[in-house]
C-alpha atoms as a PDB file:
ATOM      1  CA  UNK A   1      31.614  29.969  18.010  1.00  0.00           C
ATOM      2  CA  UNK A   2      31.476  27.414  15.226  1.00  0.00           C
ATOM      3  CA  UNK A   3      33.740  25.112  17.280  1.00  0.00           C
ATOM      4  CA  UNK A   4      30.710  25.088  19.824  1.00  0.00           C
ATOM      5  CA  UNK A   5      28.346  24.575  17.077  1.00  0.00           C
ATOM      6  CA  UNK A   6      30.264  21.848  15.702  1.00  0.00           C
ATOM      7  CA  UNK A   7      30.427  19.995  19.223  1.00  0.00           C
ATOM      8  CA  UNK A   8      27.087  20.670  20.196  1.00  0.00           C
ATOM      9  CA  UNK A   9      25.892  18.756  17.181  1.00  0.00           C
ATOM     10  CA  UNK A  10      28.364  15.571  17.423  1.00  0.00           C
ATOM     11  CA  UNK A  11      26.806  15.904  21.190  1.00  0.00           C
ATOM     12  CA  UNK A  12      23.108  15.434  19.735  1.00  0.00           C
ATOM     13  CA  UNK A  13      24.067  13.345  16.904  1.00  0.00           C
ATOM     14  CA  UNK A  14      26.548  10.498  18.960  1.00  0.00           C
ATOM     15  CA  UNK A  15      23.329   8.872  20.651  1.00  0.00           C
ATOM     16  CA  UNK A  16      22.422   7.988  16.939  1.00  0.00           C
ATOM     17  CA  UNK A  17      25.504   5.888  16.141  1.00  0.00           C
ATOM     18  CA  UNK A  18      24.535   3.456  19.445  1.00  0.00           C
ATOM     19  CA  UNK A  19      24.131   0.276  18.182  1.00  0.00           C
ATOM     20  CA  UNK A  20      21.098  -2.232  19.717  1.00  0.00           C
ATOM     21  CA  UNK A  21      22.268  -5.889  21.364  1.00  0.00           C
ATOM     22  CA  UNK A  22      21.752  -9.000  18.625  1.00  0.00           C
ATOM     23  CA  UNK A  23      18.256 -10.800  19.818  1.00  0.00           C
ATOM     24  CA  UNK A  24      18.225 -12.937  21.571  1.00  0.00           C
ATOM     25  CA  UNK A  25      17.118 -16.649  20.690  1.00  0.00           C
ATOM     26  CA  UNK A  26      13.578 -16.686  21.850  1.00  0.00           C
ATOM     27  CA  UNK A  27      13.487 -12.698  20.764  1.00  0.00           C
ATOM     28  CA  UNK A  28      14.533 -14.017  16.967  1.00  0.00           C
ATOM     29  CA  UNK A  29      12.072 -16.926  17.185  1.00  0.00           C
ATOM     30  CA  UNK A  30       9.177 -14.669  18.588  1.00  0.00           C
ATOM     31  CA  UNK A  31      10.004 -12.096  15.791  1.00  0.00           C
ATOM     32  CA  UNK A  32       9.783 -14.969  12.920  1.00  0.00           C
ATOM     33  CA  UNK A  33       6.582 -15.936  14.421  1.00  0.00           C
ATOM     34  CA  UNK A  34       4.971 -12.666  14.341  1.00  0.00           C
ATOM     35  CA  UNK A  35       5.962 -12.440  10.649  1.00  0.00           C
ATOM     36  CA  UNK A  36       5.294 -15.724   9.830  1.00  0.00           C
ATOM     37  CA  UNK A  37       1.667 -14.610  11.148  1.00  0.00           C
ATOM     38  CA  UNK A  38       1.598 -10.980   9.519  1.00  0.00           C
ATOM     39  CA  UNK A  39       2.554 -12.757   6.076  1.00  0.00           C
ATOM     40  CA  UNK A  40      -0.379 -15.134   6.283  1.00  0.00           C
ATOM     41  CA  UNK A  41      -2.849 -12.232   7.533  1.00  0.00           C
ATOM     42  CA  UNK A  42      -1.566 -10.210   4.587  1.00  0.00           C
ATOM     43  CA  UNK A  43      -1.955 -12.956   2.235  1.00  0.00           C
ATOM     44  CA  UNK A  44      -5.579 -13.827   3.452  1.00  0.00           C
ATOM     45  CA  UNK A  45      -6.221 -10.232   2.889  1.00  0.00           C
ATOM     46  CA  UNK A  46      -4.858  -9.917  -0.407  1.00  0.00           C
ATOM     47  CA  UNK A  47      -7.393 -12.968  -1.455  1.00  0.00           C
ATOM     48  CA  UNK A  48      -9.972 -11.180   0.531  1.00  0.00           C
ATOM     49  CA  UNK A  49      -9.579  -8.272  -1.709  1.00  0.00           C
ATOM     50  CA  UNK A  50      -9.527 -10.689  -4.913  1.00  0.00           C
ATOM     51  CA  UNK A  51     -12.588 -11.833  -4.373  1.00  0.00           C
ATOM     52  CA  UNK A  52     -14.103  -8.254  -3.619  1.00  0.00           C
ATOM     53  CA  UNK A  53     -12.665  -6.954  -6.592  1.00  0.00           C
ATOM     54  CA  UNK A  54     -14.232 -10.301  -8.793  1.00  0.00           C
ATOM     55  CA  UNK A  55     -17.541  -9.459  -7.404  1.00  0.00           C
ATOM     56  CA  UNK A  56     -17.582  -5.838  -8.177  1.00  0.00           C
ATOM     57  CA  UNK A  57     -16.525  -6.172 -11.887  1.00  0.00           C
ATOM     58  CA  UNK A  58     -19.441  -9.432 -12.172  1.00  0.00           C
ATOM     59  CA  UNK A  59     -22.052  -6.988 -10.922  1.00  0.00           C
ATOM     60  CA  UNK A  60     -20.708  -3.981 -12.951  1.00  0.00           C
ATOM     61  CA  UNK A  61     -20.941  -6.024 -16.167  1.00  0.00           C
ATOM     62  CA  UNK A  62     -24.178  -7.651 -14.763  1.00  0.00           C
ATOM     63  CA  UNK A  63     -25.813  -4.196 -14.518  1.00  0.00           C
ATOM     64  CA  UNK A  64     -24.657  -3.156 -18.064  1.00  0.00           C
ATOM     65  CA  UNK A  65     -26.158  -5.392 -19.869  1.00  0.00           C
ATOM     66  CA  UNK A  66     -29.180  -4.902 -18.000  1.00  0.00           C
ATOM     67  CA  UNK A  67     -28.551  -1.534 -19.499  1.00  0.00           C
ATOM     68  CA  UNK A  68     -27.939  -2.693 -22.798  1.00  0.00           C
ATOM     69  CA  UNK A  69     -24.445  -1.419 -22.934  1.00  0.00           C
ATOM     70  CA  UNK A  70     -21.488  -2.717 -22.998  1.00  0.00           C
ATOM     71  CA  UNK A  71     -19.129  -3.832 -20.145  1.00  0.00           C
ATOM     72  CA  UNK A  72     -16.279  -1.846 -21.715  1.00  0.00           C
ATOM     73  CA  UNK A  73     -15.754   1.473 -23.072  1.00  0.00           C
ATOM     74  CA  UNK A  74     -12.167   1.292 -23.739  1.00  0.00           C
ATOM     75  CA  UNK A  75     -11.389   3.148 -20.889  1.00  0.00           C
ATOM     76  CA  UNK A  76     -12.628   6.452 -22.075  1.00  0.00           C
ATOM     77  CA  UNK A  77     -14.664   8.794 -19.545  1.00  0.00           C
ATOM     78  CA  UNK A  78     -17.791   9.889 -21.104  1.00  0.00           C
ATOM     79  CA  UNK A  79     -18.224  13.559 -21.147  1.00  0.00           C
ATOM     80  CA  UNK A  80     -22.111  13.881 -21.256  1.00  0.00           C
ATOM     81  CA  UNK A  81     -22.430  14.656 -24.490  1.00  0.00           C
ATOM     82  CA  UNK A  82     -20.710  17.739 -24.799  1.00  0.00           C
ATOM     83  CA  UNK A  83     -18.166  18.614 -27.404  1.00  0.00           C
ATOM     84  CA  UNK A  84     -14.510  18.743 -26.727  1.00  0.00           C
ATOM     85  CA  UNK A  85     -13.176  22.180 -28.453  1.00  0.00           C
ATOM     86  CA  UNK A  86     -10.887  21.683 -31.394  1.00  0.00           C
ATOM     87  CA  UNK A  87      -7.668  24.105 -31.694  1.00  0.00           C
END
């Protein structure tokens, strides 16, 4: 019974171990292309997103000191006022 087991799964598994043909040339030159293009797309993005980010963290610290506070707090979350318990 194993022995079937054994050869049922080398069966199911052989189709993995099939290897794909090399491109060809215009395949390989299509395929640089493509990623030539996604690279520049992702890099537009990535300015895109920059830009965003520069904008949100001017009007942040625009609106703060509107506020009269200050841009930073060190990172710390304010907790309302409420005290933290000491053990």
């Amino acid at each position: 019974m194993k022995r079937w087991i054994l050869l049922a799964a080398l069966l199911l598994a052989a189709p993995t171990f099939a290897a794909l043909p090399p491109p060809t040339p215009e395949e390989a030159a299509a395929a640089a292309a493509k990623k030539a293009k996604a690279d520049e797309a992702s890099k537009q993005a990535a300015e895109l997103l920059d830009k965003a980010q520069d904008r949100a963290v001017q009007n942040y610290r625009q609106n703060q000191s509107a506020k009269g506070q200050s841009g930073s707090n060190g990172g710390a979350k304010s907790n309302g006022g409420a005290k933290m318990p000491t053990s």
